[in-house]
C-alpha atoms as a PDB file:
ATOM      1  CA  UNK A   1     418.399  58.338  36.242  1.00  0.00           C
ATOM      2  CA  UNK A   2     416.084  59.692  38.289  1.00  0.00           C
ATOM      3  CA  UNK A   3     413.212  57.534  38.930  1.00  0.00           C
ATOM      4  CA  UNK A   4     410.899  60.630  38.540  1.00  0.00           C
ATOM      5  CA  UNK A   5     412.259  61.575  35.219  1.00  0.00           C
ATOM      6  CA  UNK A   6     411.773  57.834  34.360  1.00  0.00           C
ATOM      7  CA  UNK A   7     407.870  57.925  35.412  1.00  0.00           C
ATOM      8  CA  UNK A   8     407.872  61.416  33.883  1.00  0.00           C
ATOM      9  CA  UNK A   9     409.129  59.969  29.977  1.00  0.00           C
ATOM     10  CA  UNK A  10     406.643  57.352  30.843  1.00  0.00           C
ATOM     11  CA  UNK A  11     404.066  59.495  31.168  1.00  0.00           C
ATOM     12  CA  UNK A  12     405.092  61.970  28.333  1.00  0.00           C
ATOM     13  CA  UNK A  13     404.919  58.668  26.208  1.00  0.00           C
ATOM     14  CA  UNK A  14     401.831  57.519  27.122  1.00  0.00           C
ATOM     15  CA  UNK A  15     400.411  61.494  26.875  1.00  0.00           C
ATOM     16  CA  UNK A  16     401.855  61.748  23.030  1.00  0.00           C
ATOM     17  CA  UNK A  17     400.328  58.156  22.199  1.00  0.00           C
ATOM     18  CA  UNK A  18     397.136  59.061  23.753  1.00  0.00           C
ATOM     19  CA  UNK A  19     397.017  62.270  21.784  1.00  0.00           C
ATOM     20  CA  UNK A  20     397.863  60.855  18.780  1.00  0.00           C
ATOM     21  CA  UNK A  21     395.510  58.107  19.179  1.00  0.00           C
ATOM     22  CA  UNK A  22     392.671  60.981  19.975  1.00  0.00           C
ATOM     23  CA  UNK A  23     393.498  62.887  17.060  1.00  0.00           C
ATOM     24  CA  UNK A  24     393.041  60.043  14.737  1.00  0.00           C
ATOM     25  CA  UNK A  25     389.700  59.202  16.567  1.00  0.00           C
ATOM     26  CA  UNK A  26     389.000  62.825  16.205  1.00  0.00           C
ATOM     27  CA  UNK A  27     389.893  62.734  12.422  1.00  0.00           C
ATOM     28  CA  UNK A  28     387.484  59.295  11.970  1.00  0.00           C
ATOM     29  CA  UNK A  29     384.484  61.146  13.974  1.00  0.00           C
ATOM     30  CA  UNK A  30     384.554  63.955  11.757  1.00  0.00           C
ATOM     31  CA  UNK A  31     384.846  62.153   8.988  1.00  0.00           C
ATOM     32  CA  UNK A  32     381.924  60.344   9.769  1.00  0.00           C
ATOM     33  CA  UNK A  33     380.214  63.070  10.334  1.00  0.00           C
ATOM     34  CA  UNK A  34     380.887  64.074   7.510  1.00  0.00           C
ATOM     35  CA  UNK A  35     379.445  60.866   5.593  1.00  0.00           C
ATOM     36  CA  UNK A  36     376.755  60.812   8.149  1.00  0.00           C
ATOM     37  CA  UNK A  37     375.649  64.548   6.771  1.00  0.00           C
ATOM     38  CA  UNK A  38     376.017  63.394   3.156  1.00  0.00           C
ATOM     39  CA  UNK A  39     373.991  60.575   3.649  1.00  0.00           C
ATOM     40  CA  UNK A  40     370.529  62.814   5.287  1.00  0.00           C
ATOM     41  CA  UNK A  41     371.001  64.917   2.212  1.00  0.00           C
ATOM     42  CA  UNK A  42     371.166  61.803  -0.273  1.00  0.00           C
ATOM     43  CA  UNK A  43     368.278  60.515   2.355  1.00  0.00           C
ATOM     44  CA  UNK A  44     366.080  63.662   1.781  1.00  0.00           C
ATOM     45  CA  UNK A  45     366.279  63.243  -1.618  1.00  0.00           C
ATOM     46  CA  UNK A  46     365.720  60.176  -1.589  1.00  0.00           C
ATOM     47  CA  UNK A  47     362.769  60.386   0.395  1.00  0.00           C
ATOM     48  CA  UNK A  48     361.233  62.817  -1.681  1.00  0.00           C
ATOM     49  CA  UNK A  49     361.682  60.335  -4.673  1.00  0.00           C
ATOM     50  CA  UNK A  50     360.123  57.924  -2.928  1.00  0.00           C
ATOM     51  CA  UNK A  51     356.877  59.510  -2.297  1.00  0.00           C
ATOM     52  CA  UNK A  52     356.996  60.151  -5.506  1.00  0.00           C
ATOM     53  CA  UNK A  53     357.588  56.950  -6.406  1.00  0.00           C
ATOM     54  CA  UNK A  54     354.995  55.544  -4.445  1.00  0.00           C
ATOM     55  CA  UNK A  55     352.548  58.148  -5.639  1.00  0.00           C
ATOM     56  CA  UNK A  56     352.771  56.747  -8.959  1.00  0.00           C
ATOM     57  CA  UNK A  57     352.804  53.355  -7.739  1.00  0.00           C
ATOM     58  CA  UNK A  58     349.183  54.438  -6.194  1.00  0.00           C
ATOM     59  CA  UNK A  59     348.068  55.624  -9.374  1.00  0.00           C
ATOM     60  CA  UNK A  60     348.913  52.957 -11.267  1.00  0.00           C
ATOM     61  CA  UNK A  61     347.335  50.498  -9.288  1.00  0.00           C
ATOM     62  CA  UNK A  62     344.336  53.080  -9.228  1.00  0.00           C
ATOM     63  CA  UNK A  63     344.742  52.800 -12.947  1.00  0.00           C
ATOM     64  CA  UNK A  64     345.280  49.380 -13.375  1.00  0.00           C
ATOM     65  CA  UNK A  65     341.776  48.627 -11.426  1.00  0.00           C
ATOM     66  CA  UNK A  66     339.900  50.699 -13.577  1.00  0.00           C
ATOM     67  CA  UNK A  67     341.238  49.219 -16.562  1.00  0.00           C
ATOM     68  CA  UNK A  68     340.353  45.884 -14.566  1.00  0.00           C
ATOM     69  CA  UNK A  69     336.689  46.966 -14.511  1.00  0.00           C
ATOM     70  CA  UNK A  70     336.463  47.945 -17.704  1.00  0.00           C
ATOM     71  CA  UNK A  71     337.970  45.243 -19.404  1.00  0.00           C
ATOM     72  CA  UNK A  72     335.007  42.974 -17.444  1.00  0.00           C
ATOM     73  CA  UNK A  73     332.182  45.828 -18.780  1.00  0.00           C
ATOM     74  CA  UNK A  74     333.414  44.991 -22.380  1.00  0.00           C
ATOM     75  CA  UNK A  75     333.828  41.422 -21.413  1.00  0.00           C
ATOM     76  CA  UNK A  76     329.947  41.012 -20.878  1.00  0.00           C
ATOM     77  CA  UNK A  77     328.999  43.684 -23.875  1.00  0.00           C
ATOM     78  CA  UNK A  78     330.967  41.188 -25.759  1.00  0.00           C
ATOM     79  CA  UNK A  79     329.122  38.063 -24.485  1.00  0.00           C
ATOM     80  CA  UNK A  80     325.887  39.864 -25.527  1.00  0.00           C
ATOM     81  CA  UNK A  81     326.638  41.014 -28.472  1.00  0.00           C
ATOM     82  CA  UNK A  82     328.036  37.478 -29.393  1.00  0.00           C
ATOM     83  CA  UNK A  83     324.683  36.367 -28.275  1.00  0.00           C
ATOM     84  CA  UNK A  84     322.825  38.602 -30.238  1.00  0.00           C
ATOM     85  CA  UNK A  85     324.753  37.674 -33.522  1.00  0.00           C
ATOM     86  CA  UNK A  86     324.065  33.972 -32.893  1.00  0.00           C
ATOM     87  CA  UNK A  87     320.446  35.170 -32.921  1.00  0.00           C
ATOM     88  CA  UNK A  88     320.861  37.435 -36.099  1.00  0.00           C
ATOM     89  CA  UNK A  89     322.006  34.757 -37.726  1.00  0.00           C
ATOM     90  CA  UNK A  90     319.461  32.252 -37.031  1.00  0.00           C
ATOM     91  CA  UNK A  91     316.714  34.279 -38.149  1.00  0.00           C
ATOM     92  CA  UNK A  92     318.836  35.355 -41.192  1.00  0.00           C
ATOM     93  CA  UNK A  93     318.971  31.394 -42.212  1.00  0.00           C
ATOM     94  CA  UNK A  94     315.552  31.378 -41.442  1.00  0.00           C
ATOM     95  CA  UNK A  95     314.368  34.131 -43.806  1.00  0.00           C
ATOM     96  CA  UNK A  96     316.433  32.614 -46.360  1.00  0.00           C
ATOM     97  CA  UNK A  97     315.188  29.259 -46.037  1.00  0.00           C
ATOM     98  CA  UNK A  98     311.313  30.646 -45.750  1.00  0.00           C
ATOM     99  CA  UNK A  99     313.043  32.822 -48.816  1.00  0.00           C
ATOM    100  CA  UNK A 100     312.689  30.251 -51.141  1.00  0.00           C
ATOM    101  CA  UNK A 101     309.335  29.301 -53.862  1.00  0.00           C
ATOM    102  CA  UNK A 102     309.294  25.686 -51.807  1.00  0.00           C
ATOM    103  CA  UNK A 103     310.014  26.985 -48.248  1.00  0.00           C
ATOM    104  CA  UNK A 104     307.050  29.805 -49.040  1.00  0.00           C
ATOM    105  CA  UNK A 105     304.949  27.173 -50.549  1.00  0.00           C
ATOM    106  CA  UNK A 106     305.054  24.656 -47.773  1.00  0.00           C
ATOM    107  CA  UNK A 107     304.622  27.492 -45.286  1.00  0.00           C
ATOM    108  CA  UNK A 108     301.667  28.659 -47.430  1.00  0.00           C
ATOM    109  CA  UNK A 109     300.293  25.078 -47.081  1.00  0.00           C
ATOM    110  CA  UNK A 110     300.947  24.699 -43.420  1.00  0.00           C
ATOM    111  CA  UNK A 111     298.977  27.838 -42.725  1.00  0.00           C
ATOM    112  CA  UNK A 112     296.261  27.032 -45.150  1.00  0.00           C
ATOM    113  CA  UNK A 113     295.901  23.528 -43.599  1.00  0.00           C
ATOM    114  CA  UNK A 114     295.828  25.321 -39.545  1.00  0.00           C
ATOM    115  CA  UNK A 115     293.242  27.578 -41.431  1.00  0.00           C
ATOM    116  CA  UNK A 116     290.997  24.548 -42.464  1.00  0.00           C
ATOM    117  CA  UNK A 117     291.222  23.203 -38.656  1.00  0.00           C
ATOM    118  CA  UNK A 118     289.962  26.349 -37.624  1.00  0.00           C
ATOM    119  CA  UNK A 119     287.350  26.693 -39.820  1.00  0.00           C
ATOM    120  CA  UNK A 120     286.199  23.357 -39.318  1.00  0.00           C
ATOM    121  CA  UNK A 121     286.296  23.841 -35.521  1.00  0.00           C
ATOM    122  CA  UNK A 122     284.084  26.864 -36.228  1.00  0.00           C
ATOM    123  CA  UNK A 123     281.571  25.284 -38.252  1.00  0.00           C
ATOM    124  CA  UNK A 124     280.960  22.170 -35.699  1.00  0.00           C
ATOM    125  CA  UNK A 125     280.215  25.104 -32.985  1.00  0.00           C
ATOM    126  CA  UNK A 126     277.829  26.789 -35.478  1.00  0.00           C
ATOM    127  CA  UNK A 127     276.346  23.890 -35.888  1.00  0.00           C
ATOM    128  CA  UNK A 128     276.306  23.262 -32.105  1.00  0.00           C
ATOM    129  CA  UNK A 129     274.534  25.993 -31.416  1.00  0.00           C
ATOM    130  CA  UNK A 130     271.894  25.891 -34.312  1.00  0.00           C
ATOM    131  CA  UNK A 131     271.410  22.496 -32.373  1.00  0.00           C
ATOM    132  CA  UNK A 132     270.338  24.497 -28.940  1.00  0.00           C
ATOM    133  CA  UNK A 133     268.964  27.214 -30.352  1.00  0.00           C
ATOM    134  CA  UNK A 134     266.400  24.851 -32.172  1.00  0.00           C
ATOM    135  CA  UNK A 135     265.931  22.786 -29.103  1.00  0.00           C
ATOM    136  CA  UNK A 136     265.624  25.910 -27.017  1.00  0.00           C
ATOM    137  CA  UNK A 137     262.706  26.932 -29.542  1.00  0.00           C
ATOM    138  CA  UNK A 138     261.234  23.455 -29.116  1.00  0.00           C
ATOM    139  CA  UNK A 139     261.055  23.933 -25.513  1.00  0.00           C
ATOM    140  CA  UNK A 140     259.276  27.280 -26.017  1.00  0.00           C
ATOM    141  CA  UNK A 141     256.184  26.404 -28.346  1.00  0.00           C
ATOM    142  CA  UNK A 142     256.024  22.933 -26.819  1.00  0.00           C
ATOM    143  CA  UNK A 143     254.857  24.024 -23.333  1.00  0.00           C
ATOM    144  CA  UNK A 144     252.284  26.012 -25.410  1.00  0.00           C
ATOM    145  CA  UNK A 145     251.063  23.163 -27.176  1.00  0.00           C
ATOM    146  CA  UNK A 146     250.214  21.520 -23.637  1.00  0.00           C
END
């Protein structure tokens, strides 16, 4: 043979091997393509579940903070009120222990007795100022005497 006809089935080879090889290259990029398109679709979607997704995300969160501030509003009506029951019922004891014949007559007797004080501490300032008066009228009528 020829050794141009030897180059030349050579060459045909390589040709058919390199055409084969570029149709299956061919066949893999269009596959991918293929995927490729499939997956910016799924990706859209996707997307548009995700802002979604993180819309509700933001409103629970918004949510959830509210709730946070209200549960603290209620916390403190809820330390008052607790305080104001603690006072209730001290001054309900109280009423019922005053309540009683022996708890009204020992308060009777306690105010009678602060009574007494005061009406002592009344008389000794009448009496005080009986005392200047009458020493004030002494002063008058003694410089007439003189």
């Amino acid at each position: 043979m020829r050794p141009e006809t030897v180059a030349f089935r050579e060459l045909d080879t390589l040709v058919r091997n390199l055409s084969d090889q570029l149709a299956g290259y061919r066949r893999r990029a269009l596959t991918a393509e293929a995927r490729a398109r499939e997956l910016e679709q799924i990706l859209a979607g996707m997307t548009g579940k995700l802002d979604e997704v993180r819309q509700q995300l933001e409103d629970t969160q918004g949510s959830r903070d509210a709730a946070v501030v209200q549960a603290r509003t209620l916390q403190l009506q809820l330390d008052g009120s607790r305080t104001e029951l603690h006072q209730a019922k001290s001054a309900l004891s109280e009423a019922l222990a005053k309540g009683t014949p022996e708890a009204r007559d020992l308060e009777l007797a306690r105010e009678n007795e602060r009574l007494r004080a005061r009406l002592d501490e009344a008389r000794e300032r009448t009496t005080q100022l009986a005392e200047r008066v009458r020493f004030l009228r002494q002063q008058v009528t003694q410089p007439a005497d003189r």
